[in-house]
Each structure stands twice: as C-alpha cells, then as structure tokens.
Protein backbone atom coordinates (compact mmCIF):
# COMPACT_ATOMS: atom_id res chain seq x y z
CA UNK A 1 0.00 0.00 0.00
CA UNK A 2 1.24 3.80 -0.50
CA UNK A 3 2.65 5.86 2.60
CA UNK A 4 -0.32 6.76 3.99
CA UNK A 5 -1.50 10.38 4.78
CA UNK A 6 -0.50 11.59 7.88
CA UNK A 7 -3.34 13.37 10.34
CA UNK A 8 -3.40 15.82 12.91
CA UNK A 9 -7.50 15.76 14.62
CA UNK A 10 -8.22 18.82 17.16
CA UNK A 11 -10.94 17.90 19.38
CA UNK A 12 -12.59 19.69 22.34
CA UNK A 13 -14.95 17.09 24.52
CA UNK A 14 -15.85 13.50 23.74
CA UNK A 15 -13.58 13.06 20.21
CA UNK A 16 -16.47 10.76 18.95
CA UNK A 17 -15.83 11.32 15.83
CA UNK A 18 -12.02 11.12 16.26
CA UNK A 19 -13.03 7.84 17.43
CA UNK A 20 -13.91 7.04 14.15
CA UNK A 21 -11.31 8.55 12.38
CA UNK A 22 -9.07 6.48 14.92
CA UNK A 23 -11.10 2.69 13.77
CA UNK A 24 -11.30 3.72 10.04
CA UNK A 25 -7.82 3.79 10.16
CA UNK A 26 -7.05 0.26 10.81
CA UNK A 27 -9.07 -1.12 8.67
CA UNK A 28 -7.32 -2.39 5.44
CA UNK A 29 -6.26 0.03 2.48
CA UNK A 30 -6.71 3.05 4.54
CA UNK A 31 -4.98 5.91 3.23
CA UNK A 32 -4.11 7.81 6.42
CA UNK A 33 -2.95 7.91 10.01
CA UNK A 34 -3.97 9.29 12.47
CA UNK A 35 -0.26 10.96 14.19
CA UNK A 36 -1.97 13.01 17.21
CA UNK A 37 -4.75 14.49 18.60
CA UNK A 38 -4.80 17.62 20.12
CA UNK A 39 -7.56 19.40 22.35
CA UNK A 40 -7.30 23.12 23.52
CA UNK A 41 -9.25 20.82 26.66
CA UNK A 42 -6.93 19.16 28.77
CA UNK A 43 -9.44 17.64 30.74
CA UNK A 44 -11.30 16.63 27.02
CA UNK A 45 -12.11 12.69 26.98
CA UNK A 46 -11.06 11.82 23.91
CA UNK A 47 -7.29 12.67 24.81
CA UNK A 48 -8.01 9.53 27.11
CA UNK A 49 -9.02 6.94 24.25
CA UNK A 50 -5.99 8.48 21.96
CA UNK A 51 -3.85 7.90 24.79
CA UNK A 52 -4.89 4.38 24.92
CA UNK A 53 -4.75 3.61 21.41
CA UNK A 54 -1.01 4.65 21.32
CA UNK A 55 -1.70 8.09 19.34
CA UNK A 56 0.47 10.66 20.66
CA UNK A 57 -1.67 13.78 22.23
CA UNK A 58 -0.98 17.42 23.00
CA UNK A 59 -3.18 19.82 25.26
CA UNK A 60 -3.38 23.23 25.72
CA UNK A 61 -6.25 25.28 27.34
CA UNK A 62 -7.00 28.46 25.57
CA UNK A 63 -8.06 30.65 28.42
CA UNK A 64 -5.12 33.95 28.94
CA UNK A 65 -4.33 33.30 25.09
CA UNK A 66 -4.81 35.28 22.36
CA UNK A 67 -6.06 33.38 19.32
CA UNK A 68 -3.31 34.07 17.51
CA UNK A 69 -1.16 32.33 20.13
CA UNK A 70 -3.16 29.26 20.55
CA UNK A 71 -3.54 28.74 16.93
CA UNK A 72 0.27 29.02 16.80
CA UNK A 73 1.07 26.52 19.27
CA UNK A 74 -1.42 24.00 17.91
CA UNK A 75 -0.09 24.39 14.76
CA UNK A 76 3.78 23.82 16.14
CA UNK A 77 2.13 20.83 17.73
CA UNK A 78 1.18 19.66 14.46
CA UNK A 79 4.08 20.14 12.70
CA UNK A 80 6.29 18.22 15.15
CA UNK A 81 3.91 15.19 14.79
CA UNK A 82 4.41 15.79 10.84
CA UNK A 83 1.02 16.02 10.13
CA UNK A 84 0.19 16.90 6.41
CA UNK A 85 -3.56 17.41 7.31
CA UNK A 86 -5.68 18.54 10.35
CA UNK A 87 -8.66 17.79 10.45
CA UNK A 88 -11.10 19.56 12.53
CA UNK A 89 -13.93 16.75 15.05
CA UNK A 90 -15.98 18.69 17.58
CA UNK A 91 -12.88 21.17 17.91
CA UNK A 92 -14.84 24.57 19.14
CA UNK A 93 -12.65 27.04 18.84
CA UNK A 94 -12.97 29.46 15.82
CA UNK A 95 -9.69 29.79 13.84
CA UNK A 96 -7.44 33.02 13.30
CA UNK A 97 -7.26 33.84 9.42
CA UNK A 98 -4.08 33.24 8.90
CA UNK A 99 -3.89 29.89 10.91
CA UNK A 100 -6.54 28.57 8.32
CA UNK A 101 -4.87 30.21 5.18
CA UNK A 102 -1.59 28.20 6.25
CA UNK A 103 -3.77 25.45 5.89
CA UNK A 104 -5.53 26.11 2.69
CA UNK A 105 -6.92 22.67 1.44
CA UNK A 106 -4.93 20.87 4.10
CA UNK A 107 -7.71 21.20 6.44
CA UNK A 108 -10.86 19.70 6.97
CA UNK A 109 -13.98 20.03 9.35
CA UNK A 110 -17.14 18.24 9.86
CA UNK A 111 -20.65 20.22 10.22
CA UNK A 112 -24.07 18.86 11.16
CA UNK A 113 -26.03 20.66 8.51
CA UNK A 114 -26.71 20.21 5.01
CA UNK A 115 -24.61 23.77 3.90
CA UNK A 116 -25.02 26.24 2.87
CA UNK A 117 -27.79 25.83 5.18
CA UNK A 118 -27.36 26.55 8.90
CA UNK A 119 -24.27 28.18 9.54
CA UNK A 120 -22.89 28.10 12.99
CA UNK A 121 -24.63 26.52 16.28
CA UNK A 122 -28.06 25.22 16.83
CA UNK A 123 -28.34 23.81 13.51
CA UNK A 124 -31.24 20.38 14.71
CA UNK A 125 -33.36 23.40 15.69
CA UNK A 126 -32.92 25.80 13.25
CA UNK A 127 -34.05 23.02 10.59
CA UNK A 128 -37.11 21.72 12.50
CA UNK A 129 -38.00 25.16 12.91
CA UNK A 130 -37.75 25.95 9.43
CA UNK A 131 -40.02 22.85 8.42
CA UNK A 132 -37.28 21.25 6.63
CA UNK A 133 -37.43 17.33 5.60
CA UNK A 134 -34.26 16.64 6.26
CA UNK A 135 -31.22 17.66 8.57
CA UNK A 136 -27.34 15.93 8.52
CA UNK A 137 -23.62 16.76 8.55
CA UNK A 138 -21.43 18.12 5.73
CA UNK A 139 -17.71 18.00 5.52
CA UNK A 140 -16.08 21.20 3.93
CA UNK A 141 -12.66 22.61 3.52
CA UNK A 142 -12.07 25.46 6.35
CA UNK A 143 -11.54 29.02 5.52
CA UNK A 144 -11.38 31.95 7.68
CA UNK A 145 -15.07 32.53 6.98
CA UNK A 146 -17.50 30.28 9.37
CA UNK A 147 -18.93 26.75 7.38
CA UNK A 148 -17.88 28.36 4.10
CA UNK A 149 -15.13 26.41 2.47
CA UNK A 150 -15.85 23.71 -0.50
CA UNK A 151 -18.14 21.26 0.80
CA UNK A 152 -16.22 17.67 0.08
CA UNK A 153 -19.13 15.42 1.05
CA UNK A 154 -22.92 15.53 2.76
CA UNK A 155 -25.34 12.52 4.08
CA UNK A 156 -28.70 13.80 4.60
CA UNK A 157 -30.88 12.23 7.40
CA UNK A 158 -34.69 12.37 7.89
CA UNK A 159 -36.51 14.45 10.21
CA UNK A 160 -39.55 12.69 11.69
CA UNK A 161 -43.09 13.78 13.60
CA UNK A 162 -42.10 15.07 16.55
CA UNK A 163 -38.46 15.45 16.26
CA UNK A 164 -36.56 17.44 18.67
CA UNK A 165 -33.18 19.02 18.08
CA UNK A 166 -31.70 16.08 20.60
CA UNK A 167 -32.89 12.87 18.67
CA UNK A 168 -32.33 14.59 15.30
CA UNK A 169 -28.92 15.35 17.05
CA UNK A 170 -28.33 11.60 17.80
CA UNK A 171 -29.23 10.20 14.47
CA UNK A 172 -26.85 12.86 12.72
CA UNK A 173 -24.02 11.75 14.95
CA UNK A 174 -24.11 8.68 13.84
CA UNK A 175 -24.11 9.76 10.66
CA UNK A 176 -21.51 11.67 10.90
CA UNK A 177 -19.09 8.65 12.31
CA UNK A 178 -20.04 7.00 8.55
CA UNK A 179 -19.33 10.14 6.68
CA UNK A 180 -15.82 11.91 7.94
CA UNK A 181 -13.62 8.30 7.81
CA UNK A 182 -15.29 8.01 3.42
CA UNK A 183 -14.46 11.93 2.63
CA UNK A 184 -11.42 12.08 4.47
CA UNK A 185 -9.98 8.99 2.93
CA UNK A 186 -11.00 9.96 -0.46
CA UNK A 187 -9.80 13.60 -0.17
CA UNK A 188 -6.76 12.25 1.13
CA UNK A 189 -5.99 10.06 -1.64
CA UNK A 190 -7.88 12.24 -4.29
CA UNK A 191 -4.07 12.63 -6.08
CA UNK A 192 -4.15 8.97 -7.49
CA UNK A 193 -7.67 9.40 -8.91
CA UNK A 194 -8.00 9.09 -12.50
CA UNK A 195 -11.13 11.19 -12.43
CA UNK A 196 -10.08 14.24 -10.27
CA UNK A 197 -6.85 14.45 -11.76
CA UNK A 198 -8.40 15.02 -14.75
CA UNK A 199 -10.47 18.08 -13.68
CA UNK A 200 -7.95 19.35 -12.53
CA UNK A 201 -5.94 18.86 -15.75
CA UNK A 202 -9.21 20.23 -18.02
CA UNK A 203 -9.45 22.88 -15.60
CA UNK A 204 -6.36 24.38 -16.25
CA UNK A 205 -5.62 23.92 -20.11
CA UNK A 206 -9.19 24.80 -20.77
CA UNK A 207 -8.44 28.44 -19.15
CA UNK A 208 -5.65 29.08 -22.16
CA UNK A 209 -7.07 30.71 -25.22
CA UNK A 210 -9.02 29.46 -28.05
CA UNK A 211 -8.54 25.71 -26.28
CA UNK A 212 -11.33 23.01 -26.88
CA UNK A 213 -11.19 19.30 -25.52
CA UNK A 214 -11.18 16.29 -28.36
CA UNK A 215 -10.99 12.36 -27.56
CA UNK A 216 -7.61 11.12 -29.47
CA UNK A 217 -7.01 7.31 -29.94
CA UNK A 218 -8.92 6.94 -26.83
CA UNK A 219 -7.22 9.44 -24.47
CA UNK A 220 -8.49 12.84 -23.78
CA UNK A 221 -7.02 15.71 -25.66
CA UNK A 222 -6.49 19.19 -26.01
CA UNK A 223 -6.31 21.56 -28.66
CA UNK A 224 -5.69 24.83 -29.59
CA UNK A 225 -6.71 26.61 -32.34
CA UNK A 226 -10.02 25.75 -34.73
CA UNK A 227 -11.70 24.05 -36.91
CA UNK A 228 -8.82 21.39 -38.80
CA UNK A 229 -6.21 23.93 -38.04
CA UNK A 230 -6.38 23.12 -34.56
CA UNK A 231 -3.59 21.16 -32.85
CA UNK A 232 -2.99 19.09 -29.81
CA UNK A 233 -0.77 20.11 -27.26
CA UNK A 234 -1.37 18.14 -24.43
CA UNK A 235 -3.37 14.51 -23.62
CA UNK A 236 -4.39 12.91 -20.45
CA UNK A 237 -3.28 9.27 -20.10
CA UNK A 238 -4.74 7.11 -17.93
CA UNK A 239 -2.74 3.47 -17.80
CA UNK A 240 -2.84 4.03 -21.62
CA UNK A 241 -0.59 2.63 -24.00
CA UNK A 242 0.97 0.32 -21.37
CA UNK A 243 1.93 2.98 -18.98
CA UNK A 244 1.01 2.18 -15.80
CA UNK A 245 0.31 5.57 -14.30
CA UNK A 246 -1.67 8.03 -14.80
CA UNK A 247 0.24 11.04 -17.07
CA UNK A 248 0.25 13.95 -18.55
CA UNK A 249 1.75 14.09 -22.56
CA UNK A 250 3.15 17.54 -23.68
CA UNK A 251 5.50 19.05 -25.67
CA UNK A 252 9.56 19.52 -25.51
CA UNK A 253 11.86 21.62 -27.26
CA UNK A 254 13.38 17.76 -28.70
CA UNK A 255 14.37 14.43 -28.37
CA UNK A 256 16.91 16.21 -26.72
CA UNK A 257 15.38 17.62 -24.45
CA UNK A 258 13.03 14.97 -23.49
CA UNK A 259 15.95 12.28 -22.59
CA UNK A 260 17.54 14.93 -20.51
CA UNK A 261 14.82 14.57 -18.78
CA UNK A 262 13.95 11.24 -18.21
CA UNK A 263 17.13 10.65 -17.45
CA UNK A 264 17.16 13.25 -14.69
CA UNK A 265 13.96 12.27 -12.97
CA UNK A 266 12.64 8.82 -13.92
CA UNK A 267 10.15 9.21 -11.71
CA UNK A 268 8.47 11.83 -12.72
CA UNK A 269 8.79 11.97 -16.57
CA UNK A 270 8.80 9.30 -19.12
CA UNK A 271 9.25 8.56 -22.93
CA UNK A 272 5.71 8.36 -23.98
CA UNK A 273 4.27 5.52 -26.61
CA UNK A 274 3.79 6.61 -29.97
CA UNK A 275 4.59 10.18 -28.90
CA UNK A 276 8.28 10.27 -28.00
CA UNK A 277 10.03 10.15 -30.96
CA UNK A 278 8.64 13.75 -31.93
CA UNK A 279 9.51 14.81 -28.60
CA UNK A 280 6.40 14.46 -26.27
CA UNK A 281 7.03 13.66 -23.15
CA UNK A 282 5.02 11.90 -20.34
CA UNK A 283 4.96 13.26 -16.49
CA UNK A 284 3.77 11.43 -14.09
CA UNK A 285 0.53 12.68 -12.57
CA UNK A 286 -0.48 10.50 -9.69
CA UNK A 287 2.64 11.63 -7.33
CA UNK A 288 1.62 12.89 -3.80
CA UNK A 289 4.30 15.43 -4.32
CA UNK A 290 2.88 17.28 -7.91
CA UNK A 291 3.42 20.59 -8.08
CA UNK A 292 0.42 21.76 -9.89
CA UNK A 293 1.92 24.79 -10.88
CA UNK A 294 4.69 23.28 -12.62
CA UNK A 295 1.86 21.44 -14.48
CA UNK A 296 0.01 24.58 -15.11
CA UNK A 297 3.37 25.65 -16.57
CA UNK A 298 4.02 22.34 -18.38
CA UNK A 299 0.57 23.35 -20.60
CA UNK A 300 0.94 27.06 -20.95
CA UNK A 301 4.68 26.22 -22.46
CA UNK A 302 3.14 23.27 -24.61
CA UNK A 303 -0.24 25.16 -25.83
CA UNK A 304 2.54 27.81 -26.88
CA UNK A 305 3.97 25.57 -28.97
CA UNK A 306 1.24 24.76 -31.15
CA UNK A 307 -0.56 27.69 -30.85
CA UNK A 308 -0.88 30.11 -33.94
CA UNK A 309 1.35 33.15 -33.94
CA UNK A 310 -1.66 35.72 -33.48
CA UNK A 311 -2.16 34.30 -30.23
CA UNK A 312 0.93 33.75 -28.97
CA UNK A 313 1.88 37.76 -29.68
CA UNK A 314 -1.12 38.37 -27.93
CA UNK A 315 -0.18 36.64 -24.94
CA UNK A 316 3.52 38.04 -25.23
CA UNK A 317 2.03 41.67 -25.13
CA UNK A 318 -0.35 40.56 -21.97
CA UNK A 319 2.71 39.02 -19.83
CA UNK A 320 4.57 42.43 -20.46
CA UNK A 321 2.07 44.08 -18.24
C-alpha cells in the first residue's frame, strides 16, 4: 500500500468522531494515520481513548491566550507530529485567518447541517424550525469565513413527527461517524484518482485561449486553435498505451530535451508511446508530491507551442504588463 497520509484531529470534549477517524484507520487500504490528537481541553475525553490507542496527544487550554497564540502553538504541535492534514472533530474554537490560510486545502472540518444551510450553532433546531425534511452533517474545507469552504461530502438524514433538536442530534451523529472516515480517505488520496486528476488537468488547459477538448485514440485531448487547423498540445493518459500511471503528454523543445529529462527524474517523466520520438514527453501525474503549478506551466509552455502566432503575440504583449 502507499505511505499513507499523515493526520493531525483537534478535538474539544468527547472526540467521537475522532473515534472514528481512529477505527477507520485500521481497517485495510486506509490511506491515512492518524499521528496526534490535540484538544485546547486538557481535561477533554477523547485525549483519554488516543492515549490508549497509542496516538500521541498534546493539550493546551485556551483561556489567557490570544487566538493568535493558541492557533500558533497548535499548529507547532502539528508540525512536530508531521502532520500533512488537520482535520477539525468537535474542535470549538474558531480559527485566526491566517492559521486557516496556512492550511488552505490541508484542512478539513465536519458540520451537522446540510450547507449552505445553517451556519454556525443550533443547527437540529434551526431546521425543525424551518419545516425542513431533512437535517445531517457536511464535511467542507475550512476558511477563515465560518462553514464556508468547499463542501467535500454531505449525508442527509430524515426528520420525523415530533423530532426534537436532541434525537435529530443523535441520528446525525451517527451519521456523521459513517461520513468523515469516506471523505477524508477519499480527499486524502484524491491525487491517485483518474477522475479528479483530470479536472484538474481540463481545468487548467481549458483556461488558455481558443482551447477546446477532443478524444484522441482513446485518451483525452487538447487543442488549440479551430476548426482542422487546430492542434494538440497536451493529452491525459490514464494506464494508456501500457503505462502504468496516470500522465500527462506535452510538448519539448526535442528528443533532446526529453531524454535529458527522463534521465534526470525517472520518476516523474517518461518517454511516452507513440509520442516520444517527436519529442512528447510523459509526467507522471499520480505523485503525492505534484506541483500543480509546474503542471500549469508544463501546458501554458506546450499550448505555446502549437498555438498560432496571433495568439501567442497576444499573450507576449499581456505578460509584459
């Protein structure tokens, strides 16, 4: 199995759902760790059951700190343990801005609402009182604004006749203890799927000019230019051709270039079939360590290659600016 994702979980009370964080984790295939849990509580519970189960722990109450501060030494706390996530499980403490932009897509947090819907506290309530059908428990990316970052997964749960907050409460926590383990491991491990990868791929060639997506011997392409003077400068590969990873095909300067290399970093660029004799070169997507802005660069320097010369001038007179 691959090196698994390394966790940091913040808790405040019980740590229920670190709890299940903690038993997803031993289960077979999982791709993370859990590497310590830390409660601005020292007194919390769940420090207890960590203890027990041989995660390290840190504690520090926040009372006579400023935010700032206790951010800062939860975040050292973190870093020692080598966490490359923390995730956020009953931890009630709001975060300073700049704690959470450190943390930009490294950090995750679990809600019981549906969001948008019911920001903040009293969330069971707010949706019976709103006649709603259904309440339940979202995990979302955190950003300095309150429940607002990308929501990464939901699971909605019923509300009956006569439900009050508590027993709509109860059934979401238990919903919750199914959802986090699923979203975390899949965001977690998002870098080896075929799918995402190739969002993010589309995403970024499809922002260069006068691009348009076409299938090519059964790999997706992309194109500059139109109508039959388009050309490709860049296809996603997914195991194709006997590769065995998932890749990325643009364009070199050479032959040259492209064995310079390959030969430099095997692991990250290859000699693609039927490609690299005219100079194409393969790099490997499905690394936990891409840089996506070296890929972003990768298609800006390829589309430039086959794109016609009224664009490219136009784009030289842009970047002067």
């Amino acid at each position: 199995m691959a090196e698994r994702a390394r966790i940091a979980v913040f808790i405040s009370g019980a740590g229920t759902n670190m709890a299940a964080l903690l038993y997803a984790s031993r289960m077979p295939e999982c791709p993370y760790e859990l590497v310590l849990v830390a409660s601005n509580d020292p007194a919390a519970a769940g420090l207890k059951l960590a203890e027990a189960e041989g995660i390290a722990t840190f504690a520090l109450s926040h009372k006579g700190m400023t935010r700032e501060a206790h951010d800062a030494a939860m975040e050292a706390a973190a870093k020692e343990a080598g966490a490359e996530y923390i995730v956020l499980a009953g931890y009630m403490r709001i975060l300073s801005a700049g704690f959470a932009a450190r943390w930009a897509g490294r950090m995750l947090n679990i809600h019981p609402s549906l969001l948008p819907k019911y920001k903040g506290l009293d969330t069971h309530a707010r949706a019976i009182a709103a006649g709603e059908s259904h309440g339940g428990a979202s995990v979302h990316l955190v950003t300095s604004e309150l429940d607002a970052g990308e929501v990464l997964a939901q699971i909605a749960v019923p509300i009956t006749p006569g439900e009050t907050a508590e027993s709509l409460a109860a059934r979401v926590k238990l919903a919750e203890h199914q959802l986090y383990p699923r979203a975390l491991a899949d965001y977690v491990s998002r870098w080896r799927n075929p799918a995402w990868l190739l969002a993010q791929v589309r995403s970024l060639a499809l922002a260069l000019p006068e691009t348009s997506e076409q299938e090519s011997f059964g790999a997706a392409g992309f194109r500059v230019g139109t109508g039959k003077a388009g050309k490709y400068f860049a296809y996603f590969a997914d195991r194709h051709h006997g590769h065995q990873g998932i890749a990325l095909l643009v364009k070199t300067s050479g032959p040259d270039e492209l064995a310079a290399l390959v030969e430099d970093r095997p692991e990250a660029y290859f000699r693609p079939a039927f490609y690299g004799a005219s100079g194409w070169v393969g790099i490997v997507l499905d690394r936990r360590d891409l840089d996506w802005q070296d890929i972003a660069a990768w298609l800006r320097r390829s589309w430039r290659s086959a794109a016609p010369k009224r664009l490219t001038r136009l784009m030289d007179v842009a970047e002067q600016f």
